[in-house]
Protein backbone atom coordinates (compact mmCIF):
# COMPACT_ATOMS: atom_id res chain seq x y z
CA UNK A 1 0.00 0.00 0.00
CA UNK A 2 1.58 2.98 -1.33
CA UNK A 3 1.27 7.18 -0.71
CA UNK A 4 0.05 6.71 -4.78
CA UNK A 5 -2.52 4.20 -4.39
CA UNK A 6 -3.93 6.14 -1.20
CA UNK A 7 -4.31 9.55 -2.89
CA UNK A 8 -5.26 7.89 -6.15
CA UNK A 9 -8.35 6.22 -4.11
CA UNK A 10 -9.56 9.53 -2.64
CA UNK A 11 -8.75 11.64 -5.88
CA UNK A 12 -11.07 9.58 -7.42
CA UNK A 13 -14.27 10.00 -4.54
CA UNK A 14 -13.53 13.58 -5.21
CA UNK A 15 -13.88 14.10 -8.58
CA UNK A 16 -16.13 11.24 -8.89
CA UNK A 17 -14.45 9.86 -11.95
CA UNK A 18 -11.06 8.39 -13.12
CA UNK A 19 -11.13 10.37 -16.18
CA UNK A 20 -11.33 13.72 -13.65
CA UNK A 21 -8.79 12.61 -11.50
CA UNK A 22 -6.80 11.49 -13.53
CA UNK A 23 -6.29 14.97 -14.89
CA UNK A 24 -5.69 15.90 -10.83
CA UNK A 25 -3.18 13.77 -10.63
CA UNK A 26 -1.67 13.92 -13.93
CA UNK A 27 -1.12 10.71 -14.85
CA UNK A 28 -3.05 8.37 -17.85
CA UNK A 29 -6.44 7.03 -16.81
CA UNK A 30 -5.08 3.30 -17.32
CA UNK A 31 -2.24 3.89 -14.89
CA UNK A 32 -4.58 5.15 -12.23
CA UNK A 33 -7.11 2.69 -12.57
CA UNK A 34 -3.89 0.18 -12.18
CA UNK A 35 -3.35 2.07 -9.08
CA UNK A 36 -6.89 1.35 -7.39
CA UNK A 37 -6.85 -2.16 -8.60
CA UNK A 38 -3.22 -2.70 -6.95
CA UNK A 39 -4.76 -1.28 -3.75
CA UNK A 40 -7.50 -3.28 -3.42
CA UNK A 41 -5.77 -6.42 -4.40
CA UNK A 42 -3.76 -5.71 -1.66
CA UNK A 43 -6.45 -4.95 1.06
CA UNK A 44 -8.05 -8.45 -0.82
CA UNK A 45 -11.54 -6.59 -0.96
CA UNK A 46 -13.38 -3.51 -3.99
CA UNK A 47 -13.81 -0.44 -2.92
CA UNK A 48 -15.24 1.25 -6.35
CA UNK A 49 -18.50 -0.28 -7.75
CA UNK A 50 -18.17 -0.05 -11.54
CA UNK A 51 -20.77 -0.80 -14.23
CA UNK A 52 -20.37 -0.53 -17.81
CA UNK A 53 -21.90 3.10 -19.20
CA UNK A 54 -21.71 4.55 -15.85
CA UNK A 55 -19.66 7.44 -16.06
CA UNK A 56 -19.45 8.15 -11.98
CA UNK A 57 -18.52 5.33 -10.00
CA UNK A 58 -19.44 4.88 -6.22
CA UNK A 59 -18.16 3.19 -3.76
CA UNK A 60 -18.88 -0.37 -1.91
CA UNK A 61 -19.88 -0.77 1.77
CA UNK A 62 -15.95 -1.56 2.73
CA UNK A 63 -14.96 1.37 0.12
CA UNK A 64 -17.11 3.66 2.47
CA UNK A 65 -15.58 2.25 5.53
CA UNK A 66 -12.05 2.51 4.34
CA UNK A 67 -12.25 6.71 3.51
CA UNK A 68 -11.43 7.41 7.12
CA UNK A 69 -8.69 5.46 6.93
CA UNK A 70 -7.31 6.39 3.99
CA UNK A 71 -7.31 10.03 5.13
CA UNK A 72 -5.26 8.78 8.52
CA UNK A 73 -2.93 7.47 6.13
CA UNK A 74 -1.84 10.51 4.31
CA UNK A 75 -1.76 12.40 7.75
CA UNK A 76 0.56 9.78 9.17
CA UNK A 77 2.81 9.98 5.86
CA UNK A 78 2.88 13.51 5.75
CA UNK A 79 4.05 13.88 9.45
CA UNK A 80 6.40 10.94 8.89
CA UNK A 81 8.17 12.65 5.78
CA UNK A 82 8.29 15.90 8.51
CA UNK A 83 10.48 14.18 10.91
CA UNK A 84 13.45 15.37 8.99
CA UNK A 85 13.04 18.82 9.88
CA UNK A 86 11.70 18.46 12.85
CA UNK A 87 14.47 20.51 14.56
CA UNK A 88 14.31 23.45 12.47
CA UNK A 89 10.28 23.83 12.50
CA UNK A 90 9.41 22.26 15.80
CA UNK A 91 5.74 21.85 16.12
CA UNK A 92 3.48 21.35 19.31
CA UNK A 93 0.26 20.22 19.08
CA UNK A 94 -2.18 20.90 21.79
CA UNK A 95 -5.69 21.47 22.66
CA UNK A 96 -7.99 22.21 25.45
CA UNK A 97 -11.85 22.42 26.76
CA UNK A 98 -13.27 25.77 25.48
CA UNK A 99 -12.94 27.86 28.94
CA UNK A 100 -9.07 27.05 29.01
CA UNK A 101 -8.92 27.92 25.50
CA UNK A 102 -11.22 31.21 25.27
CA UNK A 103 -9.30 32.54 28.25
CA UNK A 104 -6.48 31.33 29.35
CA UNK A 105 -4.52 30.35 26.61
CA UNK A 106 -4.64 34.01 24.47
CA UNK A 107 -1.98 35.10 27.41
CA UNK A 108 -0.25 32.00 27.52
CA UNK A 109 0.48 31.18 24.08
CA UNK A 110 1.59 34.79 23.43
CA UNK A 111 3.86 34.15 26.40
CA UNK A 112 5.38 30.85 24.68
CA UNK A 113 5.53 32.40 21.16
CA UNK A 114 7.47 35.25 22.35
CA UNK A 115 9.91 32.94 24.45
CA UNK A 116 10.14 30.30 21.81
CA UNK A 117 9.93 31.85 18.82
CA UNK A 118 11.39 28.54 17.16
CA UNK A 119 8.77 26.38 18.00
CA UNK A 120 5.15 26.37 15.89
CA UNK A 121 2.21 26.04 17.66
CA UNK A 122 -0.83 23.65 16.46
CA UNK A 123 -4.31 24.27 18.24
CA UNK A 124 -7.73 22.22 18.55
CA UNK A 125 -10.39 22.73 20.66
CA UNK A 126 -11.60 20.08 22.04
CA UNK A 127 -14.02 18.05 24.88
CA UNK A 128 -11.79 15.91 27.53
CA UNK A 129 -13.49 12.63 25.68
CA UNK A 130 -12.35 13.17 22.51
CA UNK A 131 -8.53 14.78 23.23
CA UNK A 132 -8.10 11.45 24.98
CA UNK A 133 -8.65 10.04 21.73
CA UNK A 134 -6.12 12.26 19.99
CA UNK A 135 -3.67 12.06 22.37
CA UNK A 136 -3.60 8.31 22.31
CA UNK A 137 -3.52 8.22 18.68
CA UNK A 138 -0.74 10.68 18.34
CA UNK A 139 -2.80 13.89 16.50
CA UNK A 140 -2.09 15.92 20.03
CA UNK A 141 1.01 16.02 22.24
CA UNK A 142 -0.56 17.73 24.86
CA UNK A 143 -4.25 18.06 25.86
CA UNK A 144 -5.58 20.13 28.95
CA UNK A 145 -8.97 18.75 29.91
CA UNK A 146 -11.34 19.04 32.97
CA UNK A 147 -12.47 15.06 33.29
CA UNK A 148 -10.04 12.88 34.61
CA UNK A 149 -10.34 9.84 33.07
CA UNK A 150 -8.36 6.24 33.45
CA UNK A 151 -7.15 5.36 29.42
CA UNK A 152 -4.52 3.45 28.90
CA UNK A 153 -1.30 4.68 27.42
CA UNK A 154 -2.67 8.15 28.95
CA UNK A 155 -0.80 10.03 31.70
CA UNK A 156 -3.30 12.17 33.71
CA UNK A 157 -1.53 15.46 35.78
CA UNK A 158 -3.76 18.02 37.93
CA UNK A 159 -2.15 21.01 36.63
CA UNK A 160 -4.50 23.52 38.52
CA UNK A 161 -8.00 24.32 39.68
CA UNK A 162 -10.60 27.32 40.44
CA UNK A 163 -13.60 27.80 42.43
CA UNK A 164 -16.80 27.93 40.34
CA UNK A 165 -17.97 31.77 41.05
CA UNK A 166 -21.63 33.15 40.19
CA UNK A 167 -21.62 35.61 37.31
CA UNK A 168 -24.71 37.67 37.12
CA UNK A 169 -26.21 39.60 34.14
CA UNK A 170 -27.81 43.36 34.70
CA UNK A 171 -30.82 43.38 36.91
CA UNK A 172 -31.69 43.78 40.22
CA UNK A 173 -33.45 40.30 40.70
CA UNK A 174 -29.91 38.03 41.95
CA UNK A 175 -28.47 41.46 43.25
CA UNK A 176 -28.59 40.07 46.76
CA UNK A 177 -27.96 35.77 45.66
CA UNK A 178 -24.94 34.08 46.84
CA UNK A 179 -27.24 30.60 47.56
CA UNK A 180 -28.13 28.27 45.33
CA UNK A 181 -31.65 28.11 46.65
CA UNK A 182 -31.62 31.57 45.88
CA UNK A 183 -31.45 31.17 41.84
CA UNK A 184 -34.21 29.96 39.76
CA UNK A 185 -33.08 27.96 36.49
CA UNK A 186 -34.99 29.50 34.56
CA UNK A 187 -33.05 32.08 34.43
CA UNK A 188 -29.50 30.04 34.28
CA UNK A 189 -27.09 30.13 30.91
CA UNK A 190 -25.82 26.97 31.61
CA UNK A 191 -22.67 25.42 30.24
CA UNK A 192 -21.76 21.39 31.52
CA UNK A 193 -18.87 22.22 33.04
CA UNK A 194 -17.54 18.53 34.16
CA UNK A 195 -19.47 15.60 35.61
CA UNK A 196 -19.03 16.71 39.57
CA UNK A 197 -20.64 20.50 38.38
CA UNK A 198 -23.45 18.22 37.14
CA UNK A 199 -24.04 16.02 40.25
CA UNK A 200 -23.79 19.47 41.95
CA UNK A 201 -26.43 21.15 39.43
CA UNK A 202 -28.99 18.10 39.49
CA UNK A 203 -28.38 18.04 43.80
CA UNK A 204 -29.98 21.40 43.79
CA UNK A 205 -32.17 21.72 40.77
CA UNK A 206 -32.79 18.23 39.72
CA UNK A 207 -32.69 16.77 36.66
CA UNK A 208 -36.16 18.27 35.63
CA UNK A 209 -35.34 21.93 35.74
CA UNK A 210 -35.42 23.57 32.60
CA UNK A 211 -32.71 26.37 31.83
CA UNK A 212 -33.50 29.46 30.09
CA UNK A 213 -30.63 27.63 27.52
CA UNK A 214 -28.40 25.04 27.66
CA UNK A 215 -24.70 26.11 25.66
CA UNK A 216 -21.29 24.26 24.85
CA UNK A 217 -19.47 27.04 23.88
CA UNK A 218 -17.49 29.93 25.93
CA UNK A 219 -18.41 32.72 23.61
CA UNK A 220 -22.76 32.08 23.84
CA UNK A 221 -22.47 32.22 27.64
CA UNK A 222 -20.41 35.60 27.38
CA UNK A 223 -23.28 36.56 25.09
CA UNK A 224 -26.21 35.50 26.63
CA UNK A 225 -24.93 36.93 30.15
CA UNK A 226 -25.84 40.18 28.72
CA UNK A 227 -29.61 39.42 28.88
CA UNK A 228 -31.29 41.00 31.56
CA UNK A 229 -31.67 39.48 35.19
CA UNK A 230 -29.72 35.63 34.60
CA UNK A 231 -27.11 33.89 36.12
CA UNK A 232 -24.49 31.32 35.18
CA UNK A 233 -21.73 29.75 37.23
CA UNK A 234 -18.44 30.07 35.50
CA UNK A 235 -14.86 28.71 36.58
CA UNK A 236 -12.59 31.46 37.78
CA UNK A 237 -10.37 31.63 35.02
CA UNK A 238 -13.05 33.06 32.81
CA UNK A 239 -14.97 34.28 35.71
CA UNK A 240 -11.95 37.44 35.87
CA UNK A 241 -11.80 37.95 32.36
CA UNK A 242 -15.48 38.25 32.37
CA UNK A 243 -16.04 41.16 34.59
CA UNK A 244 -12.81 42.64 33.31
CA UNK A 245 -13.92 42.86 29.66
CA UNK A 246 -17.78 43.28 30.53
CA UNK A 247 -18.09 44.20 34.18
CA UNK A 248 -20.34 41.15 35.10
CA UNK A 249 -20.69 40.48 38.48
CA UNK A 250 -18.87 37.95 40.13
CA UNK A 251 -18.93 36.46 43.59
CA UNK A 252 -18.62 33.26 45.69
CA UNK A 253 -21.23 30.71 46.15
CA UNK A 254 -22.27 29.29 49.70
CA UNK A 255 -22.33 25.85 48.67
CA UNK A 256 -21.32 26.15 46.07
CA UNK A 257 -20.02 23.38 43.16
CA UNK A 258 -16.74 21.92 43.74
CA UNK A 259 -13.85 23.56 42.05
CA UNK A 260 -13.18 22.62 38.86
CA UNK A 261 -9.67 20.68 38.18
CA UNK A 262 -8.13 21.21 35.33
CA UNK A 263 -5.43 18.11 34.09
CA UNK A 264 -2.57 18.18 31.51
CA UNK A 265 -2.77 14.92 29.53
CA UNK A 266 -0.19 13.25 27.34
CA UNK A 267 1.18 9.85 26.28
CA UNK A 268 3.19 8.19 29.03
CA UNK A 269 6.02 6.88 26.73
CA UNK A 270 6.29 10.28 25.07
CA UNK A 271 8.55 13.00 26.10
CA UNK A 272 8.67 16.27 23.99
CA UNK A 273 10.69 19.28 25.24
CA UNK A 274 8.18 21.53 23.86
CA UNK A 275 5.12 20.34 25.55
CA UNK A 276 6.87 20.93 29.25
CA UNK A 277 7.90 24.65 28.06
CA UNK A 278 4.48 25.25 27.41
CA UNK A 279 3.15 23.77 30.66
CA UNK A 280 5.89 26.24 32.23
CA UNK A 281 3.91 29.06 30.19
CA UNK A 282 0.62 27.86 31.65
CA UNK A 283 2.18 28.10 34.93
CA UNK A 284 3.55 31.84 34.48
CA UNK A 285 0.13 32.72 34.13
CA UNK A 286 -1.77 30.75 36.59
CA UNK A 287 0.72 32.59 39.12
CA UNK A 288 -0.12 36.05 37.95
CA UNK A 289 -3.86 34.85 38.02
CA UNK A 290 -3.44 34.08 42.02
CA UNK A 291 -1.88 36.84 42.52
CA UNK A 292 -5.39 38.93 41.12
CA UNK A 293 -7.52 36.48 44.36
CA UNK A 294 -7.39 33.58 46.04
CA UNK A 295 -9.82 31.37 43.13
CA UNK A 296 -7.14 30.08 41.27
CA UNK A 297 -4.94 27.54 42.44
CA UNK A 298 -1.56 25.62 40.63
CA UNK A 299 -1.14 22.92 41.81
CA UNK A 300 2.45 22.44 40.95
CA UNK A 301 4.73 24.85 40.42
CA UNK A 302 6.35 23.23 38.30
CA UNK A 303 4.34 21.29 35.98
């Protein structure tokens, strides 16, 4: 199974014909139809249906099945044929849960860039589930995440975590809250923050309470916090940004959710130089961040 054969098979479920892709890929239409048979005489199963007089061709149940994989492939070979130069364009490749990423991360990747200027950052955003899944496969070198789970191959750090603080939109109707009993849901933006928030949220407002909306992403709740007389709970991190940038309200909950932990996550028998400079970075800032109150907390100063 060659690089060829792979980008001849996908070639042709993009233009939909050999004679198209062919012309893609410059080559004859015999030769790449030599190519696709060579492929799937290797794999010992079709993955083009082809009829006589049909001029687009589709592709069999296994053919369908085998498009993800096909698309790993050329990843993999591209990043393979990278090694090389590895030392002059250093990449890291990292993600994190939207409330790391929204506010957090603007300071400390301009922190990083500035003190590695060498090294190229690659970001995703995405949920703790599916970094583990990236991580483990190799598309992500380092992943921070709020849900702690136990995969295998994965090593799991708590890197830091921050109360979960009430933010408040204008209006006079939570001036005086600080209880949960005090808050209706109706009026809550409500983001899932990690699985003990949720135990927490369902403890006090069960599981039938309706929420004036439900949101998985950072930049709706900063919207919708706007709207006149409702509430959300927020981690701290984005809890200071938010009433720097909009002058929301914040303050501390009597019983309150658990604070949220935030973890570092990366493949136990990978090491990359880059990936602990940038937890150093992370650090920098969750130490100026303490320094503003007491709601964030590293723990480990040195990641």
């Amino acid at each position: 199974m060659t690089e060829a054969e792979i980008r001849a098979f996908l070639t042709v479920l993009q233009a939909g014909n050999i004679s198209s892709a062919a012309a893609r890929l410059y080559v004859t239409q015999p030769a790449l139809s030599k190519r696709i048979q060579a492929l799937e005489h290797e794999l010992g199963y079709r993955l083009i249906t082809r009829g006589k007089g049909l001029r687009e061709l589709g592709l069999t149940p296994k053919g369908e099945a085998f498009v993800p994989v096909a698309e790993r492939y050329l990843e993999l070979w591209k990043e393979a044929r990278e090694i090389d130069g590895i030392e002059q364009n250093r990449v890291l490749r990292i993600s994190a849960v939207n409330s790391v990423s929204t506010y957090l991360f603007p300071a400390v990747c301009s922190g990083f860039m500035l003190k590695h200027p060498d090294c190229l950052l690659n970001f995703s955003n995405y949920h703790s589930q599916e970094a583990y899944g990236h991580v483990a496969d190799g598309r992500i070198d380092l992943a921070l995440i709020s849900d702690d789970m136990n995969v295998r191959g994965g090593e799991t750090v708590p890197l830091f975590n921050e109360d979960m603080l009430l933010a408040l939109g204008p209006g006079g109707r939570y001036v005086d809250a600080g209880h949960p009993s005090e808050l209706n849901p109706a009026d809550e933006i409500r983001l899932p923050w990690s699985p003990e928030y949720d135990m927490w949220h369902e403890y006090w407002f069960n599981s039938t309470a309706r929420s004036r909306m439900v949101v998985d992403q950072m930049s709706l709740l900063e919207y919708f916090l706007r709207f006149q007389d409702v509430w959300a709970v927020v981690p701290a991190t984005a809890a200071l940004h938010l009433r720097e940038r909009l002058g929301i309200r914040i303050r501390p909950m009597q019983e309150g959710p658990p604070p949220q932990i935030i973890y570092y996550l990366k493949r136990k028998i990978y090491r990359i130089e880059q990936a602990q400079q940038f937890l150093e970075a992370v650090n920098r800032e969750l130490l100026r961040l303490r320094e503003m109150g007491r709601h964030v907390r590293p723990l480990t100063e040195e990641p």
